[in-house]
Protein backbone atom coordinates (compact mmCIF):
# COMPACT_ATOMS: atom_id res chain seq x y z
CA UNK A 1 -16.98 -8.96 -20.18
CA UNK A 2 -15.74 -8.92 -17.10
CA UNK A 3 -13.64 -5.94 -15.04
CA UNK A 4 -10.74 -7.52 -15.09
CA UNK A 5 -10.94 -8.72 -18.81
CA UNK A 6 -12.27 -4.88 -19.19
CA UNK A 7 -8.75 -3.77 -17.31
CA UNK A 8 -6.44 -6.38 -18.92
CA UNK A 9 -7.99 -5.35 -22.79
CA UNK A 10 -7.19 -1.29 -21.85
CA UNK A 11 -3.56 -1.39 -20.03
CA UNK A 12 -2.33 -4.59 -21.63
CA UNK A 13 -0.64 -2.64 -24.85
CA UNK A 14 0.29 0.12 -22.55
CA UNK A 15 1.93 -1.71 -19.88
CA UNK A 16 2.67 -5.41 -20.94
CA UNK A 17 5.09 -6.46 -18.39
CA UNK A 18 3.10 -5.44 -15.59
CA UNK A 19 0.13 -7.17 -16.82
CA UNK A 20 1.75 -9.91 -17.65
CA UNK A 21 3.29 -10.66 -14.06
CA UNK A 22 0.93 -9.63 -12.00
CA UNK A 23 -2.37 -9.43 -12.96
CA UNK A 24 -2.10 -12.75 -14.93
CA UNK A 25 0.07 -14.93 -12.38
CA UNK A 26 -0.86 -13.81 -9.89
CA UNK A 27 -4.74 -12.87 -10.24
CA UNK A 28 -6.07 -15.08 -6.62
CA UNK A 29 -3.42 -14.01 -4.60
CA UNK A 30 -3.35 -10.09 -5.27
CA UNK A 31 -7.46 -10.48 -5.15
CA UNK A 32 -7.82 -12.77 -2.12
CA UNK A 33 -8.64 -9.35 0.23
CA UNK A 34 -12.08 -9.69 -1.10
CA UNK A 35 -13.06 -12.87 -0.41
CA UNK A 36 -13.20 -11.56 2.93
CA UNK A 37 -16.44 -10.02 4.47
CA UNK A 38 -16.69 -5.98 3.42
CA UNK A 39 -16.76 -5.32 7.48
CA UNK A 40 -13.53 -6.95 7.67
CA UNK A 41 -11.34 -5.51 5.41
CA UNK A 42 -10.48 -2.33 7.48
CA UNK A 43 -8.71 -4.70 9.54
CA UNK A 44 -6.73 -6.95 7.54
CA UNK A 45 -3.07 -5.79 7.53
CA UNK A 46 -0.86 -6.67 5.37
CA UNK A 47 2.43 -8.10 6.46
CA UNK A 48 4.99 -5.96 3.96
CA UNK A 49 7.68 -4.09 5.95
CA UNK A 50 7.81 -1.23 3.81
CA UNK A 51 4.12 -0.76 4.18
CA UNK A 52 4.09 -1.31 7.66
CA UNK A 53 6.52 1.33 7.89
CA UNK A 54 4.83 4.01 6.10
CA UNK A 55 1.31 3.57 7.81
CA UNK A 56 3.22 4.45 11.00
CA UNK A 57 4.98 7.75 9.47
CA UNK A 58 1.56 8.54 7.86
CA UNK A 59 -0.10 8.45 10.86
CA UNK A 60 1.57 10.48 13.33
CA UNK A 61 2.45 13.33 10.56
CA UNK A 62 -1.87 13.11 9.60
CA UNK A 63 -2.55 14.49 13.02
CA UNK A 64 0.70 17.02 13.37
CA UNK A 65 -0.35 18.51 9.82
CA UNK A 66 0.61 22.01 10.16
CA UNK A 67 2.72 21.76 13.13
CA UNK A 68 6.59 22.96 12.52
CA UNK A 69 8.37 23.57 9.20
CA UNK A 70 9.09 21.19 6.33
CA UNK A 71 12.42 20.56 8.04
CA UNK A 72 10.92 19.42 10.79
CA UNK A 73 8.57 17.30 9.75
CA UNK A 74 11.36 15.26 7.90
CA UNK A 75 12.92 14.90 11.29
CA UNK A 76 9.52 13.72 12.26
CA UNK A 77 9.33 11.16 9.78
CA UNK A 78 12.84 10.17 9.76
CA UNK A 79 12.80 9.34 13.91
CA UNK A 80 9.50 7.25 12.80
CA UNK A 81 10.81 4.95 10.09
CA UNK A 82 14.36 4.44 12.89
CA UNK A 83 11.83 3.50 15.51
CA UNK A 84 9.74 1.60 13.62
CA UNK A 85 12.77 -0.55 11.82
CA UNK A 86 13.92 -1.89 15.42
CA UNK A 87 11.21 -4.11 15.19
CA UNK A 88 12.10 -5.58 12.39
């Protein structure tokens, strides 16, 4: 048995719908990052807007961890997503 038949028998009961539509349908497309070379993964990006979005927030408020309150760290993140949905 394979790892996806493995993962289809396990969540199928517990989560039909999302089995259903995605992991069915749409098995070659939501796998196609691995037919790529191992080395080149790290530097496939992936062209969602929301995701885009986040990496940028992520990153800058990784390396200010610790700096400023909870407050401002919102404003952190908040001025991040504005700048980063002018590009859009």
């Amino acid at each position: 048995m394979t790892a996806r038949q493995c993962f289809l028998t396990f969540f199928a009961d517990k989560y039909p719908r999302a089995v259903g539509c995605c992991l069915n349908d749409s098995f070659d497309e939501l796998f196609a990052f691995y037919d790529f070379p191992a080395a080149h993964w790290r530097h496939i990006r992936t062209t969602n807007p929301i995701e885009s979005t986040f990496a940028t927030v992520r990153k800058r408020t990784y390396s200010t961890r610790g700096q400023g309150s909870e407050t401002t760290t919102l404003a952190l993140a908040f001025k991040l997503a504005m700048g980063a949905s002018t590009g859009w």
